[in-house]
ModelCIF file with pLDDT and N, C-alpha, C, O atoms, coordinates in Angstrom:
data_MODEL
#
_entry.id   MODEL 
#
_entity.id                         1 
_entity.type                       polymer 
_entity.pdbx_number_of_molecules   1 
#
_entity_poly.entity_id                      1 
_entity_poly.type                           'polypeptide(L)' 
_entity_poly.nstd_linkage                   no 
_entity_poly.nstd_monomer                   no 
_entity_poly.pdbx_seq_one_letter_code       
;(UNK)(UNK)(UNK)(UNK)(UNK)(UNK)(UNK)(UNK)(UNK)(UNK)(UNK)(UNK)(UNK)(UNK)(UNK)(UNK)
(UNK)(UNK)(UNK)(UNK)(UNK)(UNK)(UNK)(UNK)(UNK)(UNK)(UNK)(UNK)(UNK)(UNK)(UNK)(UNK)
(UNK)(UNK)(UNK)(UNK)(UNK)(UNK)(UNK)(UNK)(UNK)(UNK)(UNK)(UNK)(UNK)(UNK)(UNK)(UNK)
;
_entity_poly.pdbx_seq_one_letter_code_can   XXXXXXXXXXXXXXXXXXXXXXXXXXXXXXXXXXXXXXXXXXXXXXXX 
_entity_poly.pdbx_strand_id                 A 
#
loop_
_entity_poly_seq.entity_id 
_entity_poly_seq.num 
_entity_poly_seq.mon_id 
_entity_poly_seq.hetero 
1 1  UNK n 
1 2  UNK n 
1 3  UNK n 
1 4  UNK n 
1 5  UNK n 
1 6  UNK n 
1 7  UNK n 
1 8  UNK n 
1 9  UNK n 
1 10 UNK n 
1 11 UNK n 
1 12 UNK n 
1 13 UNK n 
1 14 UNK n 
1 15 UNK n 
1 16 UNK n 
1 17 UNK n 
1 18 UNK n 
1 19 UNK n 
1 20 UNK n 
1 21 UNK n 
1 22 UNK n 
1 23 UNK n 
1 24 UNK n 
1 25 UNK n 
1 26 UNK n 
1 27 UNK n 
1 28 UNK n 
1 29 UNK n 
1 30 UNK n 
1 31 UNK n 
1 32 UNK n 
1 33 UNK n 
1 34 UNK n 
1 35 UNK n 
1 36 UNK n 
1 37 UNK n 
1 38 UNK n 
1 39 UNK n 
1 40 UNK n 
1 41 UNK n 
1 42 UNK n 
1 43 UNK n 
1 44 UNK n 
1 45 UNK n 
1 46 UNK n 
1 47 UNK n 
1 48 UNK n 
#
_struct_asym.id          A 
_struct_asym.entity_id   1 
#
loop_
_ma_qa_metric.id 
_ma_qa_metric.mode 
_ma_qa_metric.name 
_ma_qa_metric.software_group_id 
_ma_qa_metric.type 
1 global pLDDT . pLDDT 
2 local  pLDDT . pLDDT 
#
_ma_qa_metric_global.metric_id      1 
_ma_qa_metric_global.metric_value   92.96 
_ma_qa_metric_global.model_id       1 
_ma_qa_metric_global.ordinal_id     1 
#
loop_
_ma_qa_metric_local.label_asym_id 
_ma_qa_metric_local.label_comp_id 
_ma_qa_metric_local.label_seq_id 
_ma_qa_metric_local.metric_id 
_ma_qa_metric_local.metric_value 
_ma_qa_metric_local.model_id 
_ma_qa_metric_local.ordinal_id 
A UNK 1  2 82.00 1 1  
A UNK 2  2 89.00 1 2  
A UNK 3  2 92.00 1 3  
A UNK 4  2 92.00 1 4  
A UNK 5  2 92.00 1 5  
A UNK 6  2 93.00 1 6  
A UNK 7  2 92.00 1 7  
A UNK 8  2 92.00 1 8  
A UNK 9  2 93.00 1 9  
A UNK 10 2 91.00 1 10 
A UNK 11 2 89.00 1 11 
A UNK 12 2 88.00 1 12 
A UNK 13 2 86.00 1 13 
A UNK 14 2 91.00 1 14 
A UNK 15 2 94.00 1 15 
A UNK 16 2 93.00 1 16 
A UNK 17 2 96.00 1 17 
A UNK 18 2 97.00 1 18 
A UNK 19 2 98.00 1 19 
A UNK 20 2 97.00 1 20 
A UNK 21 2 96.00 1 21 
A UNK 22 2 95.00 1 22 
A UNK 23 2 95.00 1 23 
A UNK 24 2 93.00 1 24 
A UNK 25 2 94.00 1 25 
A UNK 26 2 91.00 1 26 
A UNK 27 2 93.00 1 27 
A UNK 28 2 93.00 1 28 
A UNK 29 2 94.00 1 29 
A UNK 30 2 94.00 1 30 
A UNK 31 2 93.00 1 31 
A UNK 32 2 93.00 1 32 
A UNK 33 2 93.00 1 33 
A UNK 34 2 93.00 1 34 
A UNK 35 2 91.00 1 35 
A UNK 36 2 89.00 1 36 
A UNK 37 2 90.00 1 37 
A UNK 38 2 93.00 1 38 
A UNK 39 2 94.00 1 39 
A UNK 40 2 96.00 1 40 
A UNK 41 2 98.00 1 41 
A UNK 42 2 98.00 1 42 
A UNK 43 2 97.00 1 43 
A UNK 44 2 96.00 1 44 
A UNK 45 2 96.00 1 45 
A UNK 46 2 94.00 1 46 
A UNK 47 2 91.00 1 47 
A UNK 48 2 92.00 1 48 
#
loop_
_atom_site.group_PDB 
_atom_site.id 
_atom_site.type_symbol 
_atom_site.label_atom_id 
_atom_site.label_alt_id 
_atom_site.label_comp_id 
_atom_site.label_asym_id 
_atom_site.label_entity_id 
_atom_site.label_seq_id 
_atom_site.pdbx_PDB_ins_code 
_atom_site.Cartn_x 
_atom_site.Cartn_y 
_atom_site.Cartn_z 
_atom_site.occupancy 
_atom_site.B_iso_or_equiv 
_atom_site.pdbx_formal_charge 
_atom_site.auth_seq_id 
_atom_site.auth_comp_id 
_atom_site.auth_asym_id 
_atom_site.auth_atom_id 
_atom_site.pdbx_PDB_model_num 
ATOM 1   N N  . UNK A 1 1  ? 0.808  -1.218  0.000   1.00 82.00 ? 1  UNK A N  1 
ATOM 2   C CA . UNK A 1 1  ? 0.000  0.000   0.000   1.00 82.00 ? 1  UNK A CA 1 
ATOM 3   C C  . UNK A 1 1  ? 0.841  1.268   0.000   1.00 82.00 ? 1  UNK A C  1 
ATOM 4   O O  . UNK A 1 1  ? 0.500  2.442   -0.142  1.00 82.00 ? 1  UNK A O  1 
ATOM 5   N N  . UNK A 1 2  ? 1.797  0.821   0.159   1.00 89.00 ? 2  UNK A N  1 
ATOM 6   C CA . UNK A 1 2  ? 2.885  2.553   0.548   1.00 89.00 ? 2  UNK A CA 1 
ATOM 7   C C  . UNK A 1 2  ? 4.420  2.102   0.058   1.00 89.00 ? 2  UNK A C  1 
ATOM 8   O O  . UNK A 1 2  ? 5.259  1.639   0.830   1.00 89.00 ? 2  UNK A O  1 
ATOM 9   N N  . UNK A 1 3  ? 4.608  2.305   -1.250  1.00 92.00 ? 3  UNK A N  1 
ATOM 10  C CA . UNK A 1 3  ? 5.617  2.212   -1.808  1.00 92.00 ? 3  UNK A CA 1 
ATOM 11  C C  . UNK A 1 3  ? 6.587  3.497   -2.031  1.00 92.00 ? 3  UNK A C  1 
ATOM 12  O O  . UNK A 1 3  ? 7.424  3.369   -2.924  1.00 92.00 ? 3  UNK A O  1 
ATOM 13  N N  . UNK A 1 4  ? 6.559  4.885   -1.216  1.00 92.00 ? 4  UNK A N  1 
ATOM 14  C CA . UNK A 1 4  ? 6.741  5.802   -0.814  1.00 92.00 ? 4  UNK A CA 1 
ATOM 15  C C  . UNK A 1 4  ? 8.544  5.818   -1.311  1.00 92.00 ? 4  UNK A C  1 
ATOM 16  O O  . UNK A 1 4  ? 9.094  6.262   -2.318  1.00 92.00 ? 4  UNK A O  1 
ATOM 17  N N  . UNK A 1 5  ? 9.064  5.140   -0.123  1.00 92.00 ? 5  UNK A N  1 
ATOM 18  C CA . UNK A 1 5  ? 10.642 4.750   0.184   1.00 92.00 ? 5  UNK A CA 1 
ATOM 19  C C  . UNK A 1 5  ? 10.999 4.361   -1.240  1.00 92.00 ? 5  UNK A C  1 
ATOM 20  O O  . UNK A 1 5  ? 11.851 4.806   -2.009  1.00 92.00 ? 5  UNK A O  1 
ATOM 21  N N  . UNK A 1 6  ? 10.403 3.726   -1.321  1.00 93.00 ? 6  UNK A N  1 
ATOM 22  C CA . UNK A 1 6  ? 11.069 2.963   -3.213  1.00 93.00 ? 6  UNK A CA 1 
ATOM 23  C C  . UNK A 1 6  ? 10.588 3.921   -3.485  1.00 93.00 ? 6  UNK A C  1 
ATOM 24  O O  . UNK A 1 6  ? 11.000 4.294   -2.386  1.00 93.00 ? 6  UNK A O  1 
ATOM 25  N N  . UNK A 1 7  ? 9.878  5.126   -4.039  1.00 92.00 ? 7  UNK A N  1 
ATOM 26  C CA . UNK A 1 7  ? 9.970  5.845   -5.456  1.00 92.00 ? 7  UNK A CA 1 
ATOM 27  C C  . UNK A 1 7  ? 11.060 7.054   -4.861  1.00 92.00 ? 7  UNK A C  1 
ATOM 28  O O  . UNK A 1 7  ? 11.532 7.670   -5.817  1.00 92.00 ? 7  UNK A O  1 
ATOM 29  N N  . UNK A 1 8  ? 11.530 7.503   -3.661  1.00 92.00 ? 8  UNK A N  1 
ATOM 30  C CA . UNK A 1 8  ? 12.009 8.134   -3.232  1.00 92.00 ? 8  UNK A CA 1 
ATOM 31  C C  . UNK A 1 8  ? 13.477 7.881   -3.464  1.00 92.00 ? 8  UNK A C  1 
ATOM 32  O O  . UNK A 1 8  ? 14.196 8.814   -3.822  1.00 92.00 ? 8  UNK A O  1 
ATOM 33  N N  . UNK A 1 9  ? 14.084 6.364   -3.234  1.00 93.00 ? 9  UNK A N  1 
ATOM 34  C CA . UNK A 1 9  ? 15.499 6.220   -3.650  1.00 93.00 ? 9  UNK A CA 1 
ATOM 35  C C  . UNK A 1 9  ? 15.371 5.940   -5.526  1.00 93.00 ? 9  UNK A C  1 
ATOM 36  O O  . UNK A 1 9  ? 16.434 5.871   -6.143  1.00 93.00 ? 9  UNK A O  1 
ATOM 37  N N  . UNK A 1 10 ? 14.123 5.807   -6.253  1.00 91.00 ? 10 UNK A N  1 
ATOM 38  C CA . UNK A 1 10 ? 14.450 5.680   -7.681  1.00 91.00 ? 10 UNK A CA 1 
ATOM 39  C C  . UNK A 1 10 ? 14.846 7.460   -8.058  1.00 91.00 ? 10 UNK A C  1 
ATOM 40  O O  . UNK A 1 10 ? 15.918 7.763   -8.581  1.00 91.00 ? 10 UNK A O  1 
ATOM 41  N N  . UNK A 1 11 ? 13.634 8.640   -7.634  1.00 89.00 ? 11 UNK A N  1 
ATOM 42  C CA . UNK A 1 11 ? 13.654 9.859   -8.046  1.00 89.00 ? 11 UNK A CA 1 
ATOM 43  C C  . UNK A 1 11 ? 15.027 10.238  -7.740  1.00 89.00 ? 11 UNK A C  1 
ATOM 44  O O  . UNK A 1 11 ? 15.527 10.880  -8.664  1.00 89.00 ? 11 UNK A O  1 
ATOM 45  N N  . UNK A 1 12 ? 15.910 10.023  -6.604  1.00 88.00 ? 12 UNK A N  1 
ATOM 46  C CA . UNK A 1 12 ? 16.986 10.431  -6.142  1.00 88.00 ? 12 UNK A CA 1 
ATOM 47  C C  . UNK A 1 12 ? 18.373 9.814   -7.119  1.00 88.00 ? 12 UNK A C  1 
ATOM 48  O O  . UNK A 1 12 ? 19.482 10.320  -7.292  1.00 88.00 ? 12 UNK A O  1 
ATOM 49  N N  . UNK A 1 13 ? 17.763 8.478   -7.667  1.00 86.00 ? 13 UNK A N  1 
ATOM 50  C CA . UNK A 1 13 ? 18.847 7.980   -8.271  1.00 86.00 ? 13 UNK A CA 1 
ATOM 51  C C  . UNK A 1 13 ? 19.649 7.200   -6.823  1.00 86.00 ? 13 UNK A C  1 
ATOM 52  O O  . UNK A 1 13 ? 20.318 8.084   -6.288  1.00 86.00 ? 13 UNK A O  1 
ATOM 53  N N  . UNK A 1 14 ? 19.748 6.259   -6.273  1.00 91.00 ? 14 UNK A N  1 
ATOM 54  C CA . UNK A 1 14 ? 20.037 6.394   -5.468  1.00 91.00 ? 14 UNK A CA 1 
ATOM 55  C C  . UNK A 1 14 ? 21.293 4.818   -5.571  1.00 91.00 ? 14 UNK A C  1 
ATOM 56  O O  . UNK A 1 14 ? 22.437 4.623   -5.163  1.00 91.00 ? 14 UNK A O  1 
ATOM 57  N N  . UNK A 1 15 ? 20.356 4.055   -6.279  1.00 94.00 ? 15 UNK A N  1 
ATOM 58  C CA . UNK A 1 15 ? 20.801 2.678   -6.732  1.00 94.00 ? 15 UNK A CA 1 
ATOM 59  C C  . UNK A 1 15 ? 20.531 2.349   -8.088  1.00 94.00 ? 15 UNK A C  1 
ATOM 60  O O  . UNK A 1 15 ? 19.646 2.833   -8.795  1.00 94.00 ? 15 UNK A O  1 
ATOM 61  N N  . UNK A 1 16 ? 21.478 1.372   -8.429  1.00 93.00 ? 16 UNK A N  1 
ATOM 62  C CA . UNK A 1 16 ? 21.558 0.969   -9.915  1.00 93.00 ? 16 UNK A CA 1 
ATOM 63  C C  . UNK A 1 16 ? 20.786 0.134   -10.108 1.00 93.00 ? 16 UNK A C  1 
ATOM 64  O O  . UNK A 1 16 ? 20.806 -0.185  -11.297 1.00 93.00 ? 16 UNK A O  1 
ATOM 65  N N  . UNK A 1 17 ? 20.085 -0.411  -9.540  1.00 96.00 ? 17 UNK A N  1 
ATOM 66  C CA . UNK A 1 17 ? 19.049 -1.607  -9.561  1.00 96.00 ? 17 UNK A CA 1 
ATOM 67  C C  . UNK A 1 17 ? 18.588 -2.331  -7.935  1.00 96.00 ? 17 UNK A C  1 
ATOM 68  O O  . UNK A 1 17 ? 19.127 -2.362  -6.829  1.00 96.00 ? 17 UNK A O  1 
ATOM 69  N N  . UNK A 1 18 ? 17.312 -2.852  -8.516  1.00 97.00 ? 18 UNK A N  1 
ATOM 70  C CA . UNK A 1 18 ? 16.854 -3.058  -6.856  1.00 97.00 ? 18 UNK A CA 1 
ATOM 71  C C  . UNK A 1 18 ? 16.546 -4.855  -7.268  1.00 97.00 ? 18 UNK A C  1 
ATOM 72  O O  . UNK A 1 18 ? 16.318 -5.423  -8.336  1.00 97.00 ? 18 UNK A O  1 
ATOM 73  N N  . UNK A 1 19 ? 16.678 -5.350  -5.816  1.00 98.00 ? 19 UNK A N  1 
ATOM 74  C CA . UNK A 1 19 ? 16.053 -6.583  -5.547  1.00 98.00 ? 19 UNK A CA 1 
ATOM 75  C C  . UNK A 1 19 ? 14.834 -6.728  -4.680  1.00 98.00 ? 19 UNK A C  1 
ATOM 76  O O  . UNK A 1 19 ? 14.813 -6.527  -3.465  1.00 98.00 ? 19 UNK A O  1 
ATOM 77  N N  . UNK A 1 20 ? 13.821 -7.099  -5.432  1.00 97.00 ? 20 UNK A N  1 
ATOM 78  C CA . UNK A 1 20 ? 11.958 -7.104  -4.533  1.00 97.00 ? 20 UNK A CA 1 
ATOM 79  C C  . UNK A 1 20 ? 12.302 -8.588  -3.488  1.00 97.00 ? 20 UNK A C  1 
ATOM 80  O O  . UNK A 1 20 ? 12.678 -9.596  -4.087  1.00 97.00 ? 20 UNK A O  1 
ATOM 81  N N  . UNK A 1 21 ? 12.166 -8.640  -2.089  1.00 96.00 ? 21 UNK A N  1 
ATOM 82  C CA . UNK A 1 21 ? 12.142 -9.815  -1.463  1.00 96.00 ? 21 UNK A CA 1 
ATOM 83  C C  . UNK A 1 21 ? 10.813 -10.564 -1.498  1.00 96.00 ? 21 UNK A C  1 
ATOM 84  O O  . UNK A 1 21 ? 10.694 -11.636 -0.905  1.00 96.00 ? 21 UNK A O  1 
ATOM 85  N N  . UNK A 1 22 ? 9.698  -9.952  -2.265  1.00 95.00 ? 22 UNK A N  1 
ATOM 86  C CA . UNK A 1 22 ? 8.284  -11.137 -2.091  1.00 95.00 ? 22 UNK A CA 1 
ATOM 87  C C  . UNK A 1 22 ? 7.685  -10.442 -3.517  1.00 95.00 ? 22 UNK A C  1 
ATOM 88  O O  . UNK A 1 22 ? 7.812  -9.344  -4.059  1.00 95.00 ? 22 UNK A O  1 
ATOM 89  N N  . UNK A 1 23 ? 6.971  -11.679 -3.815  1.00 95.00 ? 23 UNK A N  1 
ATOM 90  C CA . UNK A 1 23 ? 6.206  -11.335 -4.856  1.00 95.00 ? 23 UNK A CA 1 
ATOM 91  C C  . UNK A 1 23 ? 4.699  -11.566 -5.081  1.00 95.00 ? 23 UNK A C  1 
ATOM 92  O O  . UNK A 1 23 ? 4.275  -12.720 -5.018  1.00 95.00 ? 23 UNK A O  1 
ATOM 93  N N  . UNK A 1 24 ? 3.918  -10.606 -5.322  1.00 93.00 ? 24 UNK A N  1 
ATOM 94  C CA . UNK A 1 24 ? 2.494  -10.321 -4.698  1.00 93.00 ? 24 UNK A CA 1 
ATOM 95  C C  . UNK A 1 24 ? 1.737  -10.533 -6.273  1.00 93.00 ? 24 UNK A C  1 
ATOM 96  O O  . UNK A 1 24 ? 2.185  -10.448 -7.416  1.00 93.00 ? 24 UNK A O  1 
ATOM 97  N N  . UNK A 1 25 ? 0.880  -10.732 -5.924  1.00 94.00 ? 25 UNK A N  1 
ATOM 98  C CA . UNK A 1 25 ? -0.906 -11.344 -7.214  1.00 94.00 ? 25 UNK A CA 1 
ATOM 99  C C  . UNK A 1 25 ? -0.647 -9.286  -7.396  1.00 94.00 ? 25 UNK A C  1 
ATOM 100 O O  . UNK A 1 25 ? -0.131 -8.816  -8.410  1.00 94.00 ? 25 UNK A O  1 
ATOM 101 N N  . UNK A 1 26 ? -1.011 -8.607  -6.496  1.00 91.00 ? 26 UNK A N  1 
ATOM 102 C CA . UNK A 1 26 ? -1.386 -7.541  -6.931  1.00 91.00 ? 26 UNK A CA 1 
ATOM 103 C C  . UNK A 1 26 ? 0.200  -6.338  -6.740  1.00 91.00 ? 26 UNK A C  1 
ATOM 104 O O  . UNK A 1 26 ? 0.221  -5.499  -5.839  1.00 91.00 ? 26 UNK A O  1 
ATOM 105 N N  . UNK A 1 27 ? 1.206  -6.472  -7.598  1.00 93.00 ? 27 UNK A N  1 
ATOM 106 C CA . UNK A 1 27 ? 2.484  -6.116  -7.186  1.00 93.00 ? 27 UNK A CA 1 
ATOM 107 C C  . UNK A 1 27 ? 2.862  -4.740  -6.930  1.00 93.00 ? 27 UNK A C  1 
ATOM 108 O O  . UNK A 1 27 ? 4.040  -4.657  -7.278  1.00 93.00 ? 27 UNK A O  1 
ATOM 109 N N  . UNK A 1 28 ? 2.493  -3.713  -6.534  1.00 93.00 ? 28 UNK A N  1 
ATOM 110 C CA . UNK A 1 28 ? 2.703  -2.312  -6.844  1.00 93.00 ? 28 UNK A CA 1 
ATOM 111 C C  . UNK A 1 28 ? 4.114  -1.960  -6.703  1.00 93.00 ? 28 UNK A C  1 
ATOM 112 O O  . UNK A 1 28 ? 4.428  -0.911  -7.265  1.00 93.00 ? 28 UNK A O  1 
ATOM 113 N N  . UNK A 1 29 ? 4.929  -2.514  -6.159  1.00 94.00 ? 29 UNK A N  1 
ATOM 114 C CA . UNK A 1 29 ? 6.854  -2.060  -6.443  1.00 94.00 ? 29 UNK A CA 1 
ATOM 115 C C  . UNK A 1 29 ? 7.076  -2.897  -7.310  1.00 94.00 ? 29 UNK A C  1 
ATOM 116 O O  . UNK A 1 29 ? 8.161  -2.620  -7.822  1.00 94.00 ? 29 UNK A O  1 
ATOM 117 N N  . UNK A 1 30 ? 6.600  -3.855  -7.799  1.00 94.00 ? 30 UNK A N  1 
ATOM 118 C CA . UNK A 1 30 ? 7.168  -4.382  -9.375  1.00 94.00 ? 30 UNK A CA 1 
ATOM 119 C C  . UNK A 1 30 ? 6.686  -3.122  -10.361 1.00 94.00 ? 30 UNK A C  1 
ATOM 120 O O  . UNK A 1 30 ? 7.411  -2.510  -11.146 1.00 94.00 ? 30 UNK A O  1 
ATOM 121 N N  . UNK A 1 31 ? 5.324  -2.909  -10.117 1.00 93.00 ? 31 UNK A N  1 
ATOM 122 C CA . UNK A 1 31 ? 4.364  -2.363  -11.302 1.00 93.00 ? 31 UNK A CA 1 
ATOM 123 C C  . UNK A 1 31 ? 5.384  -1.068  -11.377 1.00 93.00 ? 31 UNK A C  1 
ATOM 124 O O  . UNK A 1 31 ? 5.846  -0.773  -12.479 1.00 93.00 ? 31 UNK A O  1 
ATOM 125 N N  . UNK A 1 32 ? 5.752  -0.267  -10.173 1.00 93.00 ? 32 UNK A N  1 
ATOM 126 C CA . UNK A 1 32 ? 6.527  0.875   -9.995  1.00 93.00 ? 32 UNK A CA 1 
ATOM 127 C C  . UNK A 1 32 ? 7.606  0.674   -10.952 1.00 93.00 ? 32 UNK A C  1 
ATOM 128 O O  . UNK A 1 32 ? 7.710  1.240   -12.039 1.00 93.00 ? 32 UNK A O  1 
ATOM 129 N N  . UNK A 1 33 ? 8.507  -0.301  -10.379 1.00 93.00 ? 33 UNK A N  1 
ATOM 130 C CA . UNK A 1 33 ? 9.562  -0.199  -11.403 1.00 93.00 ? 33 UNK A CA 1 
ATOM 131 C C  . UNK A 1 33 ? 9.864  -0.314  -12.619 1.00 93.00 ? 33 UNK A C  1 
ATOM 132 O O  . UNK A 1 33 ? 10.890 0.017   -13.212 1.00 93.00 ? 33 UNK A O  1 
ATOM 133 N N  . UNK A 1 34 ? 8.480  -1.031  -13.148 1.00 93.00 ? 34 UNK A N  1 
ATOM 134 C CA . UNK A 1 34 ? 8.769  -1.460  -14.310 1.00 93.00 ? 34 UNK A CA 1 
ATOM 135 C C  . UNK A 1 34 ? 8.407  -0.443  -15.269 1.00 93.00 ? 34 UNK A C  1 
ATOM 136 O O  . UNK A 1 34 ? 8.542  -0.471  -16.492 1.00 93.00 ? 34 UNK A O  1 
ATOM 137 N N  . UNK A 1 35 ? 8.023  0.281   -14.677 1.00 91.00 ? 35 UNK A N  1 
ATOM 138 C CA . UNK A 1 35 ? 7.999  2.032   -15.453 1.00 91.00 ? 35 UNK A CA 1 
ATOM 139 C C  . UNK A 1 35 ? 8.769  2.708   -15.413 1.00 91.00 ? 35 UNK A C  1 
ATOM 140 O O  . UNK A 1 35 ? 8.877  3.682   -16.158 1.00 91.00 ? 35 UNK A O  1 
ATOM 141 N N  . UNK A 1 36 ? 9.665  2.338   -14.380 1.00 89.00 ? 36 UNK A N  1 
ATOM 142 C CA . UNK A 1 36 ? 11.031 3.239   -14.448 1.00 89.00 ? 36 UNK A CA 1 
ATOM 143 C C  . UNK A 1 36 ? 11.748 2.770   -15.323 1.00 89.00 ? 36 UNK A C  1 
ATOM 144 O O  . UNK A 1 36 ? 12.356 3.575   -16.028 1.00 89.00 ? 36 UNK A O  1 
ATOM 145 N N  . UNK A 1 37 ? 11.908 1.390   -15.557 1.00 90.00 ? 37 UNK A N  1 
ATOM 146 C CA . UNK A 1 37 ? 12.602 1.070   -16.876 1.00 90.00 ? 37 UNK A CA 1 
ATOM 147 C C  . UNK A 1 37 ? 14.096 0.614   -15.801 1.00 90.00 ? 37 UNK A C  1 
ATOM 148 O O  . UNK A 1 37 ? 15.115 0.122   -16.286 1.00 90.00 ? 37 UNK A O  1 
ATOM 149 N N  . UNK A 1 38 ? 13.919 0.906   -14.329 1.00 93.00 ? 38 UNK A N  1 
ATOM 150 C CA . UNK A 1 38 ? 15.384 0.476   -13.819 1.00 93.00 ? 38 UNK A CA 1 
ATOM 151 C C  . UNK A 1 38 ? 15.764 -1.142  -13.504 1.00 93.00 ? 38 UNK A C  1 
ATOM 152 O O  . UNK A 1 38 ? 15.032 -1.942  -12.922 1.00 93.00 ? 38 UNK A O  1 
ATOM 153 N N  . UNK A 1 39 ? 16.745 -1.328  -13.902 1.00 94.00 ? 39 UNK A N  1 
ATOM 154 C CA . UNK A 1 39 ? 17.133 -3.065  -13.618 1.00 94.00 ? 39 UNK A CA 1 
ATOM 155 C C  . UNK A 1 39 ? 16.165 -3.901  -11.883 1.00 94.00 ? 39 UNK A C  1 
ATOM 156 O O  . UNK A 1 39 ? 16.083 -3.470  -10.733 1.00 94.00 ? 39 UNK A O  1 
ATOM 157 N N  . UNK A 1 40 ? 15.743 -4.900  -12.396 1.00 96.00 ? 40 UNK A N  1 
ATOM 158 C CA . UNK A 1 40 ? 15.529 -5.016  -11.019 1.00 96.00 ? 40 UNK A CA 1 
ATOM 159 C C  . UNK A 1 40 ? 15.027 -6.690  -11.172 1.00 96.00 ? 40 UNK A C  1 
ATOM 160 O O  . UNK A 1 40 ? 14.526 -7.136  -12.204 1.00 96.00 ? 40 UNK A O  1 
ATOM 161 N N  . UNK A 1 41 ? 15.258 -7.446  -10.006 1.00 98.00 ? 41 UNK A N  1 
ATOM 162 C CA . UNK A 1 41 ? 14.833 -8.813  -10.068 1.00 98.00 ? 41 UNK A CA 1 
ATOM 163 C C  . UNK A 1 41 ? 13.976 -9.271  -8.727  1.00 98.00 ? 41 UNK A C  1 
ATOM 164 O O  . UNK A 1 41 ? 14.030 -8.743  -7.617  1.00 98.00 ? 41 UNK A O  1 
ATOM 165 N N  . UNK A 1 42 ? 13.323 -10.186 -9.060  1.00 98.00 ? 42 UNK A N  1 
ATOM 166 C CA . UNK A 1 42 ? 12.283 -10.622 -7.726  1.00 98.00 ? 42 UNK A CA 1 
ATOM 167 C C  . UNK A 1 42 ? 12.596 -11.746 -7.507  1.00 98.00 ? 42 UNK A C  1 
ATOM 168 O O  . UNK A 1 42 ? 12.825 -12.497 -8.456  1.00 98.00 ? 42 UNK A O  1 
ATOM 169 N N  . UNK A 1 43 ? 12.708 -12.238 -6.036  1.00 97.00 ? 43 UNK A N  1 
ATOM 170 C CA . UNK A 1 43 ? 13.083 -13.116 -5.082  1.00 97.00 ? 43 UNK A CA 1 
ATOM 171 C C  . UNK A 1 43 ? 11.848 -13.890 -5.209  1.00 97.00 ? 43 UNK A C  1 
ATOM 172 O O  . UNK A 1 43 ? 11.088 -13.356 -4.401  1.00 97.00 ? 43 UNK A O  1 
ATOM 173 N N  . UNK A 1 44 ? 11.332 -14.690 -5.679  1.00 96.00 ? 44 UNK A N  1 
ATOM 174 C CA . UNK A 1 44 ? 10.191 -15.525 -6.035  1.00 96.00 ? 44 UNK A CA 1 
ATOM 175 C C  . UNK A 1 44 ? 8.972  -15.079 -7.372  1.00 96.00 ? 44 UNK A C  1 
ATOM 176 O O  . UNK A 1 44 ? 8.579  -14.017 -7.855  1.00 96.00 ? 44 UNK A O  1 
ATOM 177 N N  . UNK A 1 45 ? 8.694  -16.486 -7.596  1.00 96.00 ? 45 UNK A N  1 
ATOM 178 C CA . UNK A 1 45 ? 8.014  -16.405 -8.831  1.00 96.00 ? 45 UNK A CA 1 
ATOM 179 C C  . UNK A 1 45 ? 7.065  -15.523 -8.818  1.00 96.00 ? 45 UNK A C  1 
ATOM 180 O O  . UNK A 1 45 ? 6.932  -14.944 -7.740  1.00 96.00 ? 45 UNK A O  1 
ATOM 181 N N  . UNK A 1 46 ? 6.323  -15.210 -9.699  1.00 94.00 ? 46 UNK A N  1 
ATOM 182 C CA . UNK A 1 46 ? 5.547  -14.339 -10.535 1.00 94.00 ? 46 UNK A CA 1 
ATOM 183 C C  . UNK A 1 46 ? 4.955  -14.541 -12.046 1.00 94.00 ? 46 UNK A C  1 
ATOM 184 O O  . UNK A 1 46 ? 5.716  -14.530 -13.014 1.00 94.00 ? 46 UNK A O  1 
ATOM 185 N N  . UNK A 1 47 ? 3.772  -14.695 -12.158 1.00 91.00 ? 47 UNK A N  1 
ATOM 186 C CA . UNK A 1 47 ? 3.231  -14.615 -13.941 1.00 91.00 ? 47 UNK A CA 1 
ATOM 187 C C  . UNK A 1 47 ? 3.340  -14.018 -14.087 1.00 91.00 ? 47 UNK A C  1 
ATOM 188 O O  . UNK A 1 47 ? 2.187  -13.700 -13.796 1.00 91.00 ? 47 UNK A O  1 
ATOM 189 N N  . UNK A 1 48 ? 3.874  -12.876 -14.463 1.00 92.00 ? 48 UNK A N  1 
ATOM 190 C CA . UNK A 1 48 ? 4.493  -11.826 -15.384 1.00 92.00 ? 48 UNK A CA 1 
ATOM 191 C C  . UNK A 1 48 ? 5.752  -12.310 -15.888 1.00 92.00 ? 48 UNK A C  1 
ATOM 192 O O  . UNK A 1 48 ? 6.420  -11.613 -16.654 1.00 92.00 ? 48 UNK A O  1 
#
């Protein structure tokens, strides 16, 4: 519900890529990033 912290270190530039530790039916820090276009991988499966 509050992905706040993550868009705060993407706007800042802060890291070169992130690692998600869970992966959710309804994902909103995947959905986030994947608009940023920044590298990033998830710690368990996902249909996407």
């Amino acid at each position: 519900e509050d992905i706040s912290r993550l868009q705060r270190v993407v706007v800042n530039h802060k890291v070169d890529g992130f690692i998600l530790t869970r992966t959710l039916v309804n994902d909103a820090p995947a959905e986030y990033l994947k608009e940023t276009g920044i590298p990033f991988v998830t710690i368990g499966s996902t249909e996407d």
